[in-house]
Protein backbone atom coordinates (compact mmCIF):
# COMPACT_ATOMS: atom_id res chain seq x y z
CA UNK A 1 106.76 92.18 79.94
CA UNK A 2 109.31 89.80 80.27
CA UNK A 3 109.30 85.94 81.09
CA UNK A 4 111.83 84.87 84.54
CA UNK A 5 111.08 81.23 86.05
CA UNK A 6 107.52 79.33 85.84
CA UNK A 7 104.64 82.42 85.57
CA UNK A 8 106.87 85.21 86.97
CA UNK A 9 107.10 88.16 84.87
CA UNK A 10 109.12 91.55 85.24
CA UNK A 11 108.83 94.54 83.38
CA UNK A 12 110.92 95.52 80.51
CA UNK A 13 112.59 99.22 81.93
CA UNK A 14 111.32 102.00 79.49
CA UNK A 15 110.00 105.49 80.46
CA UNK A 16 106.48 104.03 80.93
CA UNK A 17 108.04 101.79 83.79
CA UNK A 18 110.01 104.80 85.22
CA UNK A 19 106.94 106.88 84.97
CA UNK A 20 104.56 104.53 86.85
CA UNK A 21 107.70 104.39 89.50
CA UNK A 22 108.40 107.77 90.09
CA UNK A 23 105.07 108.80 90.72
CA UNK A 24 104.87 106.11 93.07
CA UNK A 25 107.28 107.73 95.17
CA UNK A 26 106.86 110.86 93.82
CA UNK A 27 103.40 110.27 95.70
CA UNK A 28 104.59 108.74 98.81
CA UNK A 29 107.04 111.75 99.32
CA UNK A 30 104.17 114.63 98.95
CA UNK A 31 101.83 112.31 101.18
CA UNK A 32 104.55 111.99 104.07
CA UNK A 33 104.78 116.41 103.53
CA UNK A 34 101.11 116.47 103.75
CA UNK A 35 101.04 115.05 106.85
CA UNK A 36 104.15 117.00 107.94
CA UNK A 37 102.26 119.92 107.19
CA UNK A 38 99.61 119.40 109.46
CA UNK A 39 101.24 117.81 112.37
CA UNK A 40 104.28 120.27 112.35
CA UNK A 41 103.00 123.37 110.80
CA UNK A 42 106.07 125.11 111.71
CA UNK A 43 108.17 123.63 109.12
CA UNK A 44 106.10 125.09 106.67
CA UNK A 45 105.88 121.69 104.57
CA UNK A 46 105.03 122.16 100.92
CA UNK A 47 104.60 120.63 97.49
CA UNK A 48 103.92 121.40 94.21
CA UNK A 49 103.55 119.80 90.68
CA UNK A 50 104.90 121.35 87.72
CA UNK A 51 104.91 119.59 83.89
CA UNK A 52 104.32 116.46 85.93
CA UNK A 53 107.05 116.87 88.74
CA UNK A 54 106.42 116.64 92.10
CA UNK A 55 108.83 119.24 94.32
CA UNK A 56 108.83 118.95 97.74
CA UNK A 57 110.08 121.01 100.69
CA UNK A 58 110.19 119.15 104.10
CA UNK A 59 112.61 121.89 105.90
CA UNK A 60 115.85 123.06 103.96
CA UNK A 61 117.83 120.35 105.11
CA UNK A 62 115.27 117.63 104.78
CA UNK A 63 116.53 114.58 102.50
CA UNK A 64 113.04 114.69 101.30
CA UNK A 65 113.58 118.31 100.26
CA UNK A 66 113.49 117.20 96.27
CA UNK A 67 111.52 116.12 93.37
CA UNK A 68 110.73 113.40 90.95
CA UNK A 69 109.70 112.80 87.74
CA UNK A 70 111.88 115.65 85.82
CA UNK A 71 111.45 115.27 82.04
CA UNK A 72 109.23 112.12 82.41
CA UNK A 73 105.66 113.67 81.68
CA UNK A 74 107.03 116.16 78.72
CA UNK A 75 110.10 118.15 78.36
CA UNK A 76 110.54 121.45 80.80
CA UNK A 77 111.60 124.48 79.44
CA UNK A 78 112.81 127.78 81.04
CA UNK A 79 110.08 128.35 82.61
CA UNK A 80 108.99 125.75 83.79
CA UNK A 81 112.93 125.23 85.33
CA UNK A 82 112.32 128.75 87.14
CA UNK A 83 109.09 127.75 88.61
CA UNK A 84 110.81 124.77 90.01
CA UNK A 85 113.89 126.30 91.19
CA UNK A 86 112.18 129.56 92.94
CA UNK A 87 109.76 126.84 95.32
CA UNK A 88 112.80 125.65 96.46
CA UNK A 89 114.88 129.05 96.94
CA UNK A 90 112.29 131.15 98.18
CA UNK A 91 111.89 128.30 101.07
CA UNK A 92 116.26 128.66 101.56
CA UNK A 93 116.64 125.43 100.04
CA UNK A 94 119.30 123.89 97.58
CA UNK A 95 117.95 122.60 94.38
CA UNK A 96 117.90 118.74 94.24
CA UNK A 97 115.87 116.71 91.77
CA UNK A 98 116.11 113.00 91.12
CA UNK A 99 116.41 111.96 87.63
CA UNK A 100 115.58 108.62 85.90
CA UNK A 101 117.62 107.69 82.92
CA UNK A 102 114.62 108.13 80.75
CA UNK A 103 114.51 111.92 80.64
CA UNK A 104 113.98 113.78 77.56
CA UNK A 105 116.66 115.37 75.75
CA UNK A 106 115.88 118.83 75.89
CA UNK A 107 115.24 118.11 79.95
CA UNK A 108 118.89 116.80 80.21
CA UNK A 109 120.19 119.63 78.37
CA UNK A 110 119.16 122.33 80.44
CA UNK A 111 120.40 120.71 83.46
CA UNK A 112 123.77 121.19 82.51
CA UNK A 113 123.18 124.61 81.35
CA UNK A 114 121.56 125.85 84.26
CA UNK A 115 124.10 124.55 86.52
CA UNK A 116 123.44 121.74 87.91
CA UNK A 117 125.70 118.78 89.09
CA UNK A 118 125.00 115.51 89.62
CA UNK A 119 126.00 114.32 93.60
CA UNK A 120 124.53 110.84 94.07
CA UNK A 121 123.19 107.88 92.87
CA UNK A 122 120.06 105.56 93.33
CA UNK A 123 119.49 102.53 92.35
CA UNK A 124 115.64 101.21 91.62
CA UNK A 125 114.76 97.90 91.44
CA UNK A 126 111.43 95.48 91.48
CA UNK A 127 109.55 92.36 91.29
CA UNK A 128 106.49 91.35 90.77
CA UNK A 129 104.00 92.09 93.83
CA UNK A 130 103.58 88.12 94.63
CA UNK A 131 103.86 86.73 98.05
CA UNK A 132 106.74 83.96 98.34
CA UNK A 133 105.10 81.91 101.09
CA UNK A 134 108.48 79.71 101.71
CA UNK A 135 109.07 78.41 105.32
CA UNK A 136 107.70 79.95 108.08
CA UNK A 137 109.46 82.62 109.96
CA UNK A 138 109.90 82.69 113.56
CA UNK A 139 108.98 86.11 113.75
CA UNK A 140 105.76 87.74 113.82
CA UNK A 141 104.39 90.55 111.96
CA UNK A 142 101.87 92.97 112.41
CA UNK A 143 100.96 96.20 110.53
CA UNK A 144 100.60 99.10 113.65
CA UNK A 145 98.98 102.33 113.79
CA UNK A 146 99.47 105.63 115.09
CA UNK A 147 98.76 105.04 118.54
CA UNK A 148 101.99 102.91 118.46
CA UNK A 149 104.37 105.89 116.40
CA UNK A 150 106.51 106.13 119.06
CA UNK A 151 107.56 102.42 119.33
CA UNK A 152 108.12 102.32 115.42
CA UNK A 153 110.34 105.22 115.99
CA UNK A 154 112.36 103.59 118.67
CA UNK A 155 113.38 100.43 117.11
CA UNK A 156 113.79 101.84 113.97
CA UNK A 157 116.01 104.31 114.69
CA UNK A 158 117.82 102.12 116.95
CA UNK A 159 118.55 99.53 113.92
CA UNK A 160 119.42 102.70 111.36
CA UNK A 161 122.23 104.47 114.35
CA UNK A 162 124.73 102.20 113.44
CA UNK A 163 124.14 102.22 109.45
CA UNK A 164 123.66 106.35 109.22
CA UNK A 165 125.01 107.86 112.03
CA UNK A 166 123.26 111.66 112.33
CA UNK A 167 120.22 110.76 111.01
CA UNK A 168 118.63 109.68 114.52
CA UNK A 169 116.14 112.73 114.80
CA UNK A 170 114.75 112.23 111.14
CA UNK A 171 114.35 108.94 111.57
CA UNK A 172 113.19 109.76 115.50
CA UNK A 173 109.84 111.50 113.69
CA UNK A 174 108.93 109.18 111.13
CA UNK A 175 106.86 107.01 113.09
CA UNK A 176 104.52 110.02 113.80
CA UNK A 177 104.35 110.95 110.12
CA UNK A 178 104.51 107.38 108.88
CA UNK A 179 101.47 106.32 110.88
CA UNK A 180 99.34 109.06 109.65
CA UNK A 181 100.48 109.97 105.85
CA UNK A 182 97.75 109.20 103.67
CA UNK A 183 98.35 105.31 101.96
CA UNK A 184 101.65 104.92 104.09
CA UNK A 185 101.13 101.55 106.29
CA UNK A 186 103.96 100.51 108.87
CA UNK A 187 104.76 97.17 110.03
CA UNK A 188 106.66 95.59 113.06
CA UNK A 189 108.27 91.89 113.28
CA UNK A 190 108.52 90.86 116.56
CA UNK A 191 110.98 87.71 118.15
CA UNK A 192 109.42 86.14 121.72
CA UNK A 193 107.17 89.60 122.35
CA UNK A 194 110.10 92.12 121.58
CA UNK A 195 109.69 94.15 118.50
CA UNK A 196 112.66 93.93 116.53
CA UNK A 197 112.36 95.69 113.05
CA UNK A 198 110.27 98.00 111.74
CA UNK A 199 109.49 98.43 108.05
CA UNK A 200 106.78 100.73 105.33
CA UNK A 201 104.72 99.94 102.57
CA UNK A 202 102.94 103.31 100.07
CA UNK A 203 100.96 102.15 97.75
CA UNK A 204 99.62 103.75 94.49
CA UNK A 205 98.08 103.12 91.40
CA UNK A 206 99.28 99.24 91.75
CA UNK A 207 102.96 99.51 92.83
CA UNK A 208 103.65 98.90 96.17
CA UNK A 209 107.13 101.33 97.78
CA UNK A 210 108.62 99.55 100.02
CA UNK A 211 110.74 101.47 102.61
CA UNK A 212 111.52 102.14 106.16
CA UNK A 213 113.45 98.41 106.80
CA UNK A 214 115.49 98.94 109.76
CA UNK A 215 116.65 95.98 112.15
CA UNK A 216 118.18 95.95 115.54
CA UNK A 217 121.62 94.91 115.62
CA UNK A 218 120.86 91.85 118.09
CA UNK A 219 118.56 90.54 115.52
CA UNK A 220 119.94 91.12 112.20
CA UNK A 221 120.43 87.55 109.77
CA UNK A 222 117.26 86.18 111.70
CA UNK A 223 114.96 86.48 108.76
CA UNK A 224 113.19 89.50 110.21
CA UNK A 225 113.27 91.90 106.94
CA UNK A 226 112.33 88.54 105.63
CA UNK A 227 109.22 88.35 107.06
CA UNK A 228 108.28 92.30 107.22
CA UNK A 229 108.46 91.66 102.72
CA UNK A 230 106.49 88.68 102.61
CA UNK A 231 103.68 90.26 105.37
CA UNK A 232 103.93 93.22 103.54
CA UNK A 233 103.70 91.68 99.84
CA UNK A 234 100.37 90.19 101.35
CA UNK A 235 99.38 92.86 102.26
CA UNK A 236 99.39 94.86 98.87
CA UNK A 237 98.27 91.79 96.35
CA UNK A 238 95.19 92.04 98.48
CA UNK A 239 95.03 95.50 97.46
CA UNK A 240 95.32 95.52 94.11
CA UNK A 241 99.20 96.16 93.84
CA UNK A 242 101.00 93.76 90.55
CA UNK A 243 104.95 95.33 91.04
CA UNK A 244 106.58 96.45 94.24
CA UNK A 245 109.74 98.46 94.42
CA UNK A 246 113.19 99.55 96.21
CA UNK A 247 115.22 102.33 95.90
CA UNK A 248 118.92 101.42 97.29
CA UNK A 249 122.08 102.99 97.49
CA UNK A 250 124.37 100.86 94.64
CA UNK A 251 126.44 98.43 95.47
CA UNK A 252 125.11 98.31 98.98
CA UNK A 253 124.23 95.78 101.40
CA UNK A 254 120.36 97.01 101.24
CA UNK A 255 120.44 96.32 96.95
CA UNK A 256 121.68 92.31 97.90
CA UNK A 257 119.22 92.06 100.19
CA UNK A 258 116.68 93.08 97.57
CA UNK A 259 118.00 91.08 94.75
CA UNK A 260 118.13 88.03 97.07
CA UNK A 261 114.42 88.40 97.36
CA UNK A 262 113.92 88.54 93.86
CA UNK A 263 114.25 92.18 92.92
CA UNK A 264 116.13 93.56 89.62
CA UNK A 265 117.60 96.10 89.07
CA UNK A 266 115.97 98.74 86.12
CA UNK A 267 117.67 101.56 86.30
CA UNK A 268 119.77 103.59 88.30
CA UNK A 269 118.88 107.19 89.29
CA UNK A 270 121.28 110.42 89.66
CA UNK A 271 120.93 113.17 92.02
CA UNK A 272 121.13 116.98 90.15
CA UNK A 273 122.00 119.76 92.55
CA UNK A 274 121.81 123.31 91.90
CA UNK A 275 123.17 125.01 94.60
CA UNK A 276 120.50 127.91 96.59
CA UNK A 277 120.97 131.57 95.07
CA UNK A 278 122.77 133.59 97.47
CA UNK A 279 121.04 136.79 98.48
């Protein structure tokens, strides 16, 4: 570990960081298809782990249709690549994997000779799990449950229209999968009565994901994202967690807000795409 400010400490970024963080999310992603799986049968929702990577399929054009942890938990050979690659292609999906900088050799090698390109970037960053208290926010949060899906949906897809236009249905049925995937919690901050942003915490094995911040455009700068990362920091010290993180798109607006509330950057991830076998 490494020493920042009076009794703060981050984590020095190695492969046993990135390991503990991509299962994380590795296991936030297969709870979210679990629960897909039994609410929506019909899109066939599946995972599997392979050499210590989690694949999921959510639907074919799902951006949860991926996995994590390639070439983390031991080096993949041929066949291990084919066993990945066919759960994806038998279900008409592209190949897509996330990759931390902290791969294995051999692992890297074989993307490139199998095909694969890279197509996007991720940046992960965290911070110590410790609640800032600072001055008190004019909003107030409270963690929901499912009976109240459908109003996380609404404001949170009405804060992400403007920011990812076409991504209003996926984000239109995460409240219902949110609110009843296994160690996924949801929060709401609320100004005078009106809920206003909308925000999710996964936790597992001590690091708390957090995800899902979307704000209304009438009440963005207002401290509400604020407030949903301090309630939900709370929330997971008193669970155990010691390091949250937040995967952002570099460079954007999302990442400052993160680093102004004390996260750091560790590494950045790259998308690998291997286009679906035509038949």
């Amino acid at each position: 570990m490494m020493t920042s400010g009076v009794g703060v400490s981050y984590p020095f970024a190695d492969r046993g960081l990135a390991r503990r963080l991509e299962r994380a999310e590795a296991a936030a992603n297969a709870a979210f298809v679990e629960a897909r799986a039994r609410l929506q049968p019909q899109v066939q929702s599946a995972w599997t782990e392979v050499r210590g990577v989690y694949a999921m399929f959510d639907g074919p054009h799902s951006p949860l249709t991926q996995s994590f942890g390639l070439g983390l938990f031991g080096s993949l050979g041929e066949a291990e690549f084919e066993q990945l690659e066919s759960f994806f292609q038998e279900r008409g999906a592209a190949v897509h994997h996330e990759v931390s900088p902290f791969l294995d050799a051999d692992s890297l090698a074989r993307l490139g000779t199998r095909g694969y390109q890279p197509i996007e970037f991720s940046s992960v960053l965290v911070r110590p799990a410790v609640a800032d208290l600072g001055s008190e926010s004019p909003m107030e949060v409270r963690r929901i449950g499912a009976e109240e899906a459908e109003l996380w949906s609404a404001v949170s897809v009405e804060g992400w229209r403007a920011e990812s236009p076409g991504l209003e249905e996926f984000m239109g049925a995460l409240g219902h999968l949110f609110t009843r995937a296994e160690g996924v919690y949801c929060f709401v901050a609320e100004q005078e009565g009106r809920s206003v942003a909308t925000a999710s915490l996964c936790l597992h094995q001590g690091v708390a994901l957090l995800a899902g911040a979307s704000t209304v455009p009438a009440a963005r700068r207002q401290g509400a994202q604020a407030a949903l990362l301090q309630a939900r920091l709370r929330f997971a010290v008193e669970r155990g967690a010691d390091l949250a993180m937040v995967v952002a798109q570099p460079g954007s607006g999302s990442q400052r807000n993160a680093e102004r509330q004390g996260f750091r950057l560790v590494y950045t991830r790259t998308k690998w795409q291997r286009a679906k076998r035509e038949t």
